[in-house]
N, C-alpha and C. Protein backbone atom coordinates (compact mmCIF):
# COMPACT_ATOMS: atom_id res chain seq x y z
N UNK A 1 0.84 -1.18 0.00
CA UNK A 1 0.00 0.00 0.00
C UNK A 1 0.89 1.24 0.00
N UNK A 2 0.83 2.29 -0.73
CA UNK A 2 1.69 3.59 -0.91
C UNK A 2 0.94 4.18 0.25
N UNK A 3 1.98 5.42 0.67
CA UNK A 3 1.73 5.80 1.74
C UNK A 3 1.36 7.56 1.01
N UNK A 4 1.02 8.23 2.02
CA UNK A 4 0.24 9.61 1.56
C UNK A 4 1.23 10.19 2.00
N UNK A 5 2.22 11.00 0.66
CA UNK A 5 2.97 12.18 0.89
C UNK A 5 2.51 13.43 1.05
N UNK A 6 3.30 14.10 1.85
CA UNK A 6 2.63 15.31 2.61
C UNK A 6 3.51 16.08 1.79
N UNK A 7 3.45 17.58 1.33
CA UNK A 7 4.82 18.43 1.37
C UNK A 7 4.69 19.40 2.32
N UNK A 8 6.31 19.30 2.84
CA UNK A 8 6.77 19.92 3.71
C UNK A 8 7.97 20.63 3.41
N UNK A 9 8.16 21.72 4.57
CA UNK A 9 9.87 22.56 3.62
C UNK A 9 10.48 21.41 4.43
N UNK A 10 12.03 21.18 3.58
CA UNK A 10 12.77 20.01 4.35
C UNK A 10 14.15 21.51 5.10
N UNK A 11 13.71 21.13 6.09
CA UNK A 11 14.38 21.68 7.15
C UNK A 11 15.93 21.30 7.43
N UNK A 12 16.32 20.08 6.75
CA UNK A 12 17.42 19.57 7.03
C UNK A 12 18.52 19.89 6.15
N UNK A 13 17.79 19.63 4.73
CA UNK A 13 18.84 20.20 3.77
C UNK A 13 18.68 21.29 2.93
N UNK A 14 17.82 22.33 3.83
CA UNK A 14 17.91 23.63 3.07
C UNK A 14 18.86 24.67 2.89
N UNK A 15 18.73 25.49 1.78
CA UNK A 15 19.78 26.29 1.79
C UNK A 15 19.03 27.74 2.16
N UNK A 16 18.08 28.13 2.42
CA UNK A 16 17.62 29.28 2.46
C UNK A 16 16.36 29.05 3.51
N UNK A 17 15.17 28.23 2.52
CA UNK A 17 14.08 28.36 3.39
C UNK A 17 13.53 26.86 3.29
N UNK A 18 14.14 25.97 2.58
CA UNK A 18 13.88 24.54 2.60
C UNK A 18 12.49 24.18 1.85
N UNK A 19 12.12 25.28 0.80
CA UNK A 19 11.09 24.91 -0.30
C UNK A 19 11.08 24.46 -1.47
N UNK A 20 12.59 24.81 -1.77
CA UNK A 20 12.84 23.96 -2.59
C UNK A 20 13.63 22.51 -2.42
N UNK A 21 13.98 22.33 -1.58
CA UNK A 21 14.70 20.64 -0.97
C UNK A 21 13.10 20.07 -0.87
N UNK A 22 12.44 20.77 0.01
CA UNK A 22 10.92 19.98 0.05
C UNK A 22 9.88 19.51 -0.85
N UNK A 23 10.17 20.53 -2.41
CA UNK A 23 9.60 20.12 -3.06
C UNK A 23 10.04 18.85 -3.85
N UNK A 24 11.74 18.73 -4.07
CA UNK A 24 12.11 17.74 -4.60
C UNK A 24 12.33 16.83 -4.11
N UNK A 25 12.08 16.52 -2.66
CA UNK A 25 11.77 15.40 -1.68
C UNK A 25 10.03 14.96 -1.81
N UNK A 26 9.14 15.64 -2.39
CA UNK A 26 7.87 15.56 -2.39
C UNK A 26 8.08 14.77 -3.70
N UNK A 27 8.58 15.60 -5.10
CA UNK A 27 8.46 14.92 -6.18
C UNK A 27 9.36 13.68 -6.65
N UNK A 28 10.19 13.18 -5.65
CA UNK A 28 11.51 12.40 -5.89
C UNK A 28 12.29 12.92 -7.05
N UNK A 29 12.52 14.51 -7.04
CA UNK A 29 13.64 14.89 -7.91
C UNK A 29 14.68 15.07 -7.21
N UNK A 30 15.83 14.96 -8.18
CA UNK A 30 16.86 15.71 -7.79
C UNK A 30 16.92 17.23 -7.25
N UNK A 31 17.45 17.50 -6.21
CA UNK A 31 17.23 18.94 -5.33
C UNK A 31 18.29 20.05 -6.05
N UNK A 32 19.28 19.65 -6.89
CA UNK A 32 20.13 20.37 -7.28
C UNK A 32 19.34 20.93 -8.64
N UNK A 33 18.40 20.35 -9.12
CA UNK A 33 17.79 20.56 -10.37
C UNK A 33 16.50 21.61 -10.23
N UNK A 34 16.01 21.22 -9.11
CA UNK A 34 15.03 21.92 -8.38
C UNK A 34 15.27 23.58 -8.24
N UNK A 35 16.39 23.35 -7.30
CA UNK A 35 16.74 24.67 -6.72
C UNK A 35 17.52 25.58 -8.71
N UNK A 36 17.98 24.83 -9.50
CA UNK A 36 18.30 25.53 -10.33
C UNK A 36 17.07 25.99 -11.18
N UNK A 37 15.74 25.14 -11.75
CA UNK A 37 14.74 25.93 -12.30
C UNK A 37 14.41 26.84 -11.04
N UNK A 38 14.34 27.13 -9.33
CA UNK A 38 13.75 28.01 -8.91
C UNK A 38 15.09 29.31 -9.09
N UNK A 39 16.19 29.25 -9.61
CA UNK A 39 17.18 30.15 -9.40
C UNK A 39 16.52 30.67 -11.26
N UNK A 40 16.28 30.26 -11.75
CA UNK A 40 15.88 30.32 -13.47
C UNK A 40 14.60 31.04 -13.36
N UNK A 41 13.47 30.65 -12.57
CA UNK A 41 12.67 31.57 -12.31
C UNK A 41 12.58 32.43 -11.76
N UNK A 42 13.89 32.76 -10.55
CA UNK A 42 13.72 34.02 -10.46
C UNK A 42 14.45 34.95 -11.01
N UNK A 43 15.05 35.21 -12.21
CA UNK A 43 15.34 35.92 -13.43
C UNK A 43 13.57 36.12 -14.40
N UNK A 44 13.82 34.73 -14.54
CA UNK A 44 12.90 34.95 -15.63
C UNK A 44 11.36 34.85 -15.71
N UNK A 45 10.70 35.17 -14.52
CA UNK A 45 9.34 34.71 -13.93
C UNK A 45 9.25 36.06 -13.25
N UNK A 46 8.13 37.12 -13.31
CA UNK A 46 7.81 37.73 -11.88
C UNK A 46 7.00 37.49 -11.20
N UNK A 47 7.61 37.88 -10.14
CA UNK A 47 6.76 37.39 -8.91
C UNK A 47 7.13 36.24 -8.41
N UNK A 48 8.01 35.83 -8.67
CA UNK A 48 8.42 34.27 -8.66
C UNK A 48 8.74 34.30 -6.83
N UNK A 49 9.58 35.87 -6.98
CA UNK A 49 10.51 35.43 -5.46
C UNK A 49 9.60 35.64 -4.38
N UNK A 50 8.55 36.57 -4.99
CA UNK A 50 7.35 36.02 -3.66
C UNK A 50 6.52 35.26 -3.39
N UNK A 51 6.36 34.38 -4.81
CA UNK A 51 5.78 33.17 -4.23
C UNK A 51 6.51 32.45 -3.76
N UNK A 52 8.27 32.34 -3.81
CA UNK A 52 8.88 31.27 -2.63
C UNK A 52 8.51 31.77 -1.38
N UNK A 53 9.00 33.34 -1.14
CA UNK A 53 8.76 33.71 0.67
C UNK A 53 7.25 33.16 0.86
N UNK A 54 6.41 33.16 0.01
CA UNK A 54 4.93 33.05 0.48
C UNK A 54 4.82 31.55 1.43
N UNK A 55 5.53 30.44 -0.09
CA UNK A 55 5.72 29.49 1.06
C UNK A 55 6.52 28.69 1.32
N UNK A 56 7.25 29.82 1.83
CA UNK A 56 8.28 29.65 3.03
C UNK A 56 7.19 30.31 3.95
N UNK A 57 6.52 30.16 4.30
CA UNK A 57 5.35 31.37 5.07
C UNK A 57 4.75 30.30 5.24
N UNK A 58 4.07 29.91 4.46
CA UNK A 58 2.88 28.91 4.48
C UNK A 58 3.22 27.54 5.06
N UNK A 59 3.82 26.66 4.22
CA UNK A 59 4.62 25.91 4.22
C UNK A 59 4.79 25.13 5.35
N UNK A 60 4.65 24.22 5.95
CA UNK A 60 4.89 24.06 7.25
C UNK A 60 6.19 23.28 7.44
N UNK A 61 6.81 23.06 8.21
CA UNK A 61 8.29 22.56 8.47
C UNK A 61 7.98 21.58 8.65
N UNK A 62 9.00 20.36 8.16
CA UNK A 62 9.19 18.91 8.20
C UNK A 62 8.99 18.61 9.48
N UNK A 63 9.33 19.22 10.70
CA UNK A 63 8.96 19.25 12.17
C UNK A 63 7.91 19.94 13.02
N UNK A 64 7.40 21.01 12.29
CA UNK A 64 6.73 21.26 12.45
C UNK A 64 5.21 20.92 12.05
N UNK A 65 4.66 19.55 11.79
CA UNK A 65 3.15 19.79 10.86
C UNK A 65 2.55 20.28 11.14
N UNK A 66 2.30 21.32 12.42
CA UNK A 66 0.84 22.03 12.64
C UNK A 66 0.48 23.29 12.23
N UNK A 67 1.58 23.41 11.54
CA UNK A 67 1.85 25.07 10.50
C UNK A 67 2.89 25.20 10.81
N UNK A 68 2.91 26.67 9.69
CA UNK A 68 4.29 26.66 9.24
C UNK A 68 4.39 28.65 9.89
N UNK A 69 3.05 29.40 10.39
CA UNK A 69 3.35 30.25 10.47
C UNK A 69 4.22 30.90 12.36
N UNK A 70 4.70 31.48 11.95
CA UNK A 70 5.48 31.61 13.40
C UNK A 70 5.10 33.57 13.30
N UNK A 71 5.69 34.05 14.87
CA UNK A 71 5.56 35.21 15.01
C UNK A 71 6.69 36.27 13.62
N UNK A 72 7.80 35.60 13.53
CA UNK A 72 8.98 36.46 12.74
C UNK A 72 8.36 35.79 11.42
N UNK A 73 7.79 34.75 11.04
CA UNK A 73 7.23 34.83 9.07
C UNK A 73 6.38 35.95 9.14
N UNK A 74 4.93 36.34 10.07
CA UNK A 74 3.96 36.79 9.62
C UNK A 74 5.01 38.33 9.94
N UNK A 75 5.71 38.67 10.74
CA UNK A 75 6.28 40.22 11.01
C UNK A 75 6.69 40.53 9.13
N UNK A 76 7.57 39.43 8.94
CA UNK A 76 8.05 39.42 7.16
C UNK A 76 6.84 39.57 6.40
N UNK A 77 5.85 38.87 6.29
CA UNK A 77 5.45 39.22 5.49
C UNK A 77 4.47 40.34 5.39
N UNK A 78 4.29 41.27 6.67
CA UNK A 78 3.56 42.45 6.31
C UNK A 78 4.59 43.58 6.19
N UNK A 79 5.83 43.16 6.39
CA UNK A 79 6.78 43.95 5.94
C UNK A 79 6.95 44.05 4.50
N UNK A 80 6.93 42.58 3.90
CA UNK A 80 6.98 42.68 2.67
C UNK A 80 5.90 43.09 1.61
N UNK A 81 4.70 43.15 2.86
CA UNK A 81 3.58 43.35 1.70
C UNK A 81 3.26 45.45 1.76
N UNK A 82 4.05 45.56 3.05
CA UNK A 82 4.08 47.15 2.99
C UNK A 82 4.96 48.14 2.09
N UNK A 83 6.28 47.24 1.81
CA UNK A 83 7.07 47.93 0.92
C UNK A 83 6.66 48.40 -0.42
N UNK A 84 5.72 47.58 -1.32
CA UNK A 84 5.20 48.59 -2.20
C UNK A 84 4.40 49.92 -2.30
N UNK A 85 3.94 50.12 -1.43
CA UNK A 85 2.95 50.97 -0.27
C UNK A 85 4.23 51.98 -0.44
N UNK A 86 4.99 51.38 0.52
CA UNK A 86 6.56 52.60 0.83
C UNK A 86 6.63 53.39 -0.24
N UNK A 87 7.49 52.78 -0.97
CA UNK A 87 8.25 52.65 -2.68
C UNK A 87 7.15 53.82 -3.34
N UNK A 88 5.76 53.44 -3.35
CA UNK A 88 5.44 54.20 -4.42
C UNK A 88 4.94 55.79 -3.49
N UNK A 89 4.87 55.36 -2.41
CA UNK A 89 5.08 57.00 -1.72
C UNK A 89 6.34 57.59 -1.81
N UNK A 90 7.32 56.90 -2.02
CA UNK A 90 8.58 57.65 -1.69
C UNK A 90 8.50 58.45 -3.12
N UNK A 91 8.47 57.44 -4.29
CA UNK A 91 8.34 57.93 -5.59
C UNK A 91 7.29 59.20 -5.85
N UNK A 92 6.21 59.02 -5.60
CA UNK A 92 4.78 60.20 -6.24
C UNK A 92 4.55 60.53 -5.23
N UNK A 93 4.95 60.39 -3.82
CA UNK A 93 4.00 61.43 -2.93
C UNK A 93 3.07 61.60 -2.18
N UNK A 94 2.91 62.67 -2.38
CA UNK A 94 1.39 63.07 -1.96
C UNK A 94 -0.07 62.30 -3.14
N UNK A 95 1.02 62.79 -4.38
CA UNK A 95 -0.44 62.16 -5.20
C UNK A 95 -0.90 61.03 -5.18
N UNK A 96 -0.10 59.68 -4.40
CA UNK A 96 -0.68 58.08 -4.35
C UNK A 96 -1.28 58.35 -3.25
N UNK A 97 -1.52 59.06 -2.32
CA UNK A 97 -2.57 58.73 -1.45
C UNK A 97 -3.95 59.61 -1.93
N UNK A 98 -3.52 61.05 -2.34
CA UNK A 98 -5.01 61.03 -3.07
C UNK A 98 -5.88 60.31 -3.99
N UNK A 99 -4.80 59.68 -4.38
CA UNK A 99 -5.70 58.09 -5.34
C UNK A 99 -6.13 57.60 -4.48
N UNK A 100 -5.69 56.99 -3.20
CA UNK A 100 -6.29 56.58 -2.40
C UNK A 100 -7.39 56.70 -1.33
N UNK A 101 -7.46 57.94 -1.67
CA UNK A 101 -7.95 58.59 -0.14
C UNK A 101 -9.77 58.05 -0.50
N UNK A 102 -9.89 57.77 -1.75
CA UNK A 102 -11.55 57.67 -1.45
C UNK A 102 -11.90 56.32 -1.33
N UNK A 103 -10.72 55.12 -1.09
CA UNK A 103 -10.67 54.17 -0.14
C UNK A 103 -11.04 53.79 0.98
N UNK A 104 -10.94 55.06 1.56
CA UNK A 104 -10.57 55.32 3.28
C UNK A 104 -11.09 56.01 3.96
């Protein structure tokens, strides 16, 4: 009887955030092949590098199964989701929040 694979980040042999070792432990690929299409997508894909942090976020740790979110992922990721926010105030100003203001 096959058993039910879970994916998980592999915590053991990661080099960053263990989503890509986890995925090629999920798919029985090679991890060196893995991590090179995710180094290929992030050149040539956008958005690519936030869907790894995403899950690296999500994701739950090989030791962890009851989730993957902790106090320092979720601090990251409203950090990361505020920086465009930043960026385009720093750039235009005053005028991106009057776009905004009838939001609010």
């Amino acid at each position: 009887m096959e058993t039910k694979k879970t994916f998980y980040r592999d915590t053991d042999n990661k080099m960053l955030g263990g989503v890509a070792s986890g995925l090629a432990e999920y798919m029985d690929w090679d991890v060196t092949v893995v991590r090179l299409v995710f180094l290929f997508c992030l050149f040539a894909v956008q958005g690519s590098a936030l869907a790894y942090i995403l899950a690296w976020i999500i994701v739950p740790g090989k030791y962890n199964p009851n989730g993957g979110f902790s106090f320092g992922k979720i601090l990251l990721l409203i950090i990361i989701c505020s920086l465009p926010i930043l960026l385009l105030t720093i750039m235009f100003g005053a005028m991106f929040f009057a776009v905004l203001q009838p939001f609010f």
